[in-house]
Protein backbone atom coordinates (compact mmCIF):
# COMPACT_ATOMS: atom_id res chain seq x y z
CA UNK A 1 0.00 0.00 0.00
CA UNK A 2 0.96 3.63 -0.80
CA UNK A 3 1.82 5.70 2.07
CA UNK A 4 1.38 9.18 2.38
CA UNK A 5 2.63 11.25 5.63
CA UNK A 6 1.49 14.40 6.58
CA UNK A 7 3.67 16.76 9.01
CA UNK A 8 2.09 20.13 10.66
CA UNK A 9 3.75 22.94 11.67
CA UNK A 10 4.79 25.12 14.55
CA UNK A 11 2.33 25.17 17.46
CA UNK A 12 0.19 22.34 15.18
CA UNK A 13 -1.21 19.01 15.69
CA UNK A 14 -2.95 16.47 13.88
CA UNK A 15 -6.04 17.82 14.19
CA UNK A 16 -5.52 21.16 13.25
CA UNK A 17 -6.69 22.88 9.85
CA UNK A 18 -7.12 20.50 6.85
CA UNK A 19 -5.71 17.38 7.65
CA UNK A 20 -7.99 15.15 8.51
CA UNK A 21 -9.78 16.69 5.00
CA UNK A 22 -6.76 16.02 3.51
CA UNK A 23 -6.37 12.25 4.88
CA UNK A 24 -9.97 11.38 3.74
CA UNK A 25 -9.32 12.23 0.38
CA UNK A 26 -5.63 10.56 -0.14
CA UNK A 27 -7.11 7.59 1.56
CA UNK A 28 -9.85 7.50 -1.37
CA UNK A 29 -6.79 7.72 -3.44
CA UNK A 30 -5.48 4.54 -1.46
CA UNK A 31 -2.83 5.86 0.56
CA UNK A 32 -2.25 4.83 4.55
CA UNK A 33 -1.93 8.25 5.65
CA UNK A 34 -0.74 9.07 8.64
CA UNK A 35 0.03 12.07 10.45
CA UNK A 36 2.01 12.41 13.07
CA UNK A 37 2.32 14.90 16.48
CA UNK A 38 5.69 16.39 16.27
CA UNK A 39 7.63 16.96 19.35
CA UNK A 40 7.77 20.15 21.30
CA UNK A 41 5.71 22.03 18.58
CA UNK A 42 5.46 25.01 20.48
CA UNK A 43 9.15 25.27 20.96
CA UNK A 44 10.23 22.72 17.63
CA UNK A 45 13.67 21.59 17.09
CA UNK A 46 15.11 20.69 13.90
CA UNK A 47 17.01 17.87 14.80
CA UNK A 48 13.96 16.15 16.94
CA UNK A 49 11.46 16.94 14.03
CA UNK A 50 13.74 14.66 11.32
CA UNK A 51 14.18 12.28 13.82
CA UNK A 52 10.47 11.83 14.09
CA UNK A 53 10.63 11.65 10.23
CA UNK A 54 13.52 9.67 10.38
CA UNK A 55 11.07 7.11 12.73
CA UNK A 56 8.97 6.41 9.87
CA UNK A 57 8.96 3.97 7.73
CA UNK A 58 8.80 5.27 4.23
CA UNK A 59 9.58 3.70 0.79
CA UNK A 60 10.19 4.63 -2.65
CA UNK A 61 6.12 5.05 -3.38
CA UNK A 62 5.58 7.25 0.20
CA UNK A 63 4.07 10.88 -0.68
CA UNK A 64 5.30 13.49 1.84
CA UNK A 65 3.39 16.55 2.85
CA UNK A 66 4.56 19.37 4.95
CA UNK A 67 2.52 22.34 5.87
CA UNK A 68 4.56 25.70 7.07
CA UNK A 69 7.43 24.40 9.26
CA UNK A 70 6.40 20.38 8.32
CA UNK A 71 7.83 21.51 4.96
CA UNK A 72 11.32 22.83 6.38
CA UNK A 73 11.48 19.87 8.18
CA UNK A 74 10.87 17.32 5.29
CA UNK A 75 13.63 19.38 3.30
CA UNK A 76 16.00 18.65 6.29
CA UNK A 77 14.68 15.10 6.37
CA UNK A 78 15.27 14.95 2.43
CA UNK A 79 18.64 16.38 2.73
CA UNK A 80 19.91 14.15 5.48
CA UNK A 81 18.24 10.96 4.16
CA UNK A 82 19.06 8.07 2.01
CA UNK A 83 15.45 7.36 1.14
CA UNK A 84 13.93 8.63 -2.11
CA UNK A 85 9.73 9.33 -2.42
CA UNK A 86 7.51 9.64 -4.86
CA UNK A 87 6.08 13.21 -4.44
CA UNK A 88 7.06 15.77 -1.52
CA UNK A 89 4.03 18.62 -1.44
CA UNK A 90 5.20 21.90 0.44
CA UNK A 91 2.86 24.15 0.96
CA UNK A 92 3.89 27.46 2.59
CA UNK A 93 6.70 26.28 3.54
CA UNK A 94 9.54 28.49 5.15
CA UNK A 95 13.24 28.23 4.13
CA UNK A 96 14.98 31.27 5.31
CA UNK A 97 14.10 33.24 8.64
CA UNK A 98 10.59 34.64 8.84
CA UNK A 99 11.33 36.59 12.07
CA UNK A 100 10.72 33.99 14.55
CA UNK A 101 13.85 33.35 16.91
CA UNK A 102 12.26 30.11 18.27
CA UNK A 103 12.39 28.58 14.84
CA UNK A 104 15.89 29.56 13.47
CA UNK A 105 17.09 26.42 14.10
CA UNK A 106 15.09 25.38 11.38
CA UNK A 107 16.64 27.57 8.72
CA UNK A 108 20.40 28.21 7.03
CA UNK A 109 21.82 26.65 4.18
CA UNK A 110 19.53 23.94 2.51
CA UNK A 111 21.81 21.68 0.14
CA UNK A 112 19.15 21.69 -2.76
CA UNK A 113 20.65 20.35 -5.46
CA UNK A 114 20.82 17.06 -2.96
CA UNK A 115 17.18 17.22 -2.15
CA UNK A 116 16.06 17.79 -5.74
CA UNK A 117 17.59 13.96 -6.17
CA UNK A 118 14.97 12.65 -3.35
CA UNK A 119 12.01 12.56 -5.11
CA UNK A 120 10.31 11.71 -8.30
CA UNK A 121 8.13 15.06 -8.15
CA UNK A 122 7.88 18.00 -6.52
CA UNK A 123 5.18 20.43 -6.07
CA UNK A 124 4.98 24.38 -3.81
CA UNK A 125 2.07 25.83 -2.98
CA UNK A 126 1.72 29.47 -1.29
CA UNK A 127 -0.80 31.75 -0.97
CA UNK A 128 -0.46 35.48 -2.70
CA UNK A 129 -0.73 36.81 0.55
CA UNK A 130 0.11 34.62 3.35
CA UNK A 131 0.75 37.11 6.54
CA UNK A 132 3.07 34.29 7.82
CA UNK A 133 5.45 33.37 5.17
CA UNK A 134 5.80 35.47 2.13
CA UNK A 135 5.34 34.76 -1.00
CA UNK A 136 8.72 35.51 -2.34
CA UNK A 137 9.84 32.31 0.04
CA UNK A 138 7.62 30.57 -2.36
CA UNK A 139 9.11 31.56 -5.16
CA UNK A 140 12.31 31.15 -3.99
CA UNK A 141 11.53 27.39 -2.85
CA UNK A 142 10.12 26.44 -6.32
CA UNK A 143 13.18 28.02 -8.38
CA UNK A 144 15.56 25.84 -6.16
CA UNK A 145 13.96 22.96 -6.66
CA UNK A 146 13.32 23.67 -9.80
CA UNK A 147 9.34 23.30 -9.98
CA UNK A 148 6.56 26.11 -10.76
CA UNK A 149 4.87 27.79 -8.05
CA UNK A 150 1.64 26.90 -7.57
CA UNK A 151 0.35 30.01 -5.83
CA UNK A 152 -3.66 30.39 -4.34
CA UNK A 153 -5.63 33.29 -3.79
CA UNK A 154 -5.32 33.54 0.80
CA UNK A 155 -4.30 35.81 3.31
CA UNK A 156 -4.51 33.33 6.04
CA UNK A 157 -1.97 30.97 6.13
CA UNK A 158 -3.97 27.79 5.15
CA UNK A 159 -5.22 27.73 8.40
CA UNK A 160 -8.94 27.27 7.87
CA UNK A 161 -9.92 23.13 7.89
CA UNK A 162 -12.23 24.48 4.74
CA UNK A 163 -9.70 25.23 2.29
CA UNK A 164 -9.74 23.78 -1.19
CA UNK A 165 -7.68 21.27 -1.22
CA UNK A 166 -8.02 21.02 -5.51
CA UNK A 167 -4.61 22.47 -5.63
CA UNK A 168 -3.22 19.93 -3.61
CA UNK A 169 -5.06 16.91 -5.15
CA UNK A 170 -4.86 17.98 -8.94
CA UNK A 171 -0.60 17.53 -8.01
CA UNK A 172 -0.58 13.93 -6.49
C-alpha cells in the first residue's frame, strides 16, 4: 500500500486545519496516511522533528506533505536521508528566517541540489498573501527545486480546515 505522511507545523497538531480533510481524500486515493504529532511544537527543534521523520517507515512510493514548518522539516529530512519518495508537497513552507527566533534552528543553508535527487516530483504551494510566510519564500523554494509555483488566492496561512484542497489533489 501507498503511504502518504502528513507533518504540521509550529504550534500544530494532527487535528488542526485541513488534515484530517486532507487524509480522507488521499485515503480515497489509497494511501495509509498518517500524520504524526511532532515533538515540542510550540518550541520545535530541527534535529527532533527529522528524527520523528527519520522514525517512519517510508519507501520509494511514500508521498510526503509538509505544511509551514512540516515543509522545512521534510527538506531537512530529504537532505539528510538516504530514502527517495515519490512526491514531496510543500505548501507554505519556510526556508529562510521569517522573524521567529524560536524557529531559526530550522533555517540556514539547505543543500538543494541534494534534495532535488529525493524525489520523483515536486510540487509548492503558497498563498499570494500569506501574513506568515511570504510569497517571495515561495518563489524562492520552487526556483531551487526547480518546480513552478503553484500560488492560491489567501491571506490566512492555510489555516482554515475548509480550504480547497483542488490544488493539492490535482498535483498527487
Amino acid at each position: 500500500m501507498k503511504k502518504a505522511l502528513i507533518i504540521h507545523g509550529s504550534d500544530g497538531s494532527p487535528i488542526d486545519h485541513w488534515y484530517e480533510n486532507e487524509k480522507k481524500e488521499l485515503e480515497k486515493l489509497g494511501y495509509s496516511v498518517l500524520i504524526p504529532q511532532m515533538p515540542n511544537p510550540s518550541n520545535p527543534k530541527q534535529d527532533e522533528w527529522v528524527s520523528a521523520i527519520n522514525d517512519i517507515t517510508l519507501t520509494e512510493h511514500s508521498l510526503l506533505m509538509g505544511f509551514s514548518l512540516g515543509g522545512t522539516a521534510i527538506l531537512k529530512f530529504l537532505e539528510q536521508s538516504a530514502q527517495r519518495m515519490n512526491t514531496v508537497i510543500l505548501i507554505a513552507t519556510p526556508i529562510d528566517d521569517i522573524g521567529a527566533d524560536q524557529l531559526n534552528n530550522f533555517f540556514g543553508k539547505f543543500n538543494f541540489q541534494k534534495i532535488k535527487g529525493k524525489a520523483d516530483k515536486f510540487v509548492v504551494i503558497n498563498q499570494d498573501k500569506d501574513p506568515m510566510i511570504p510569497v517571495e519564500q515561495g518563489y524562492k523554494l520552487a526556483k531551487e527545486l526547480g518546480v513552478a509555483l503553484n500560488l492560491v488566492a489567501g491571506n490566512n496561512h492555510f489555516l482554515s480546515p475548509n480550504i480547497d484542497l483542488a490544488i493539492i489533489n490535482k498535483n498527487i
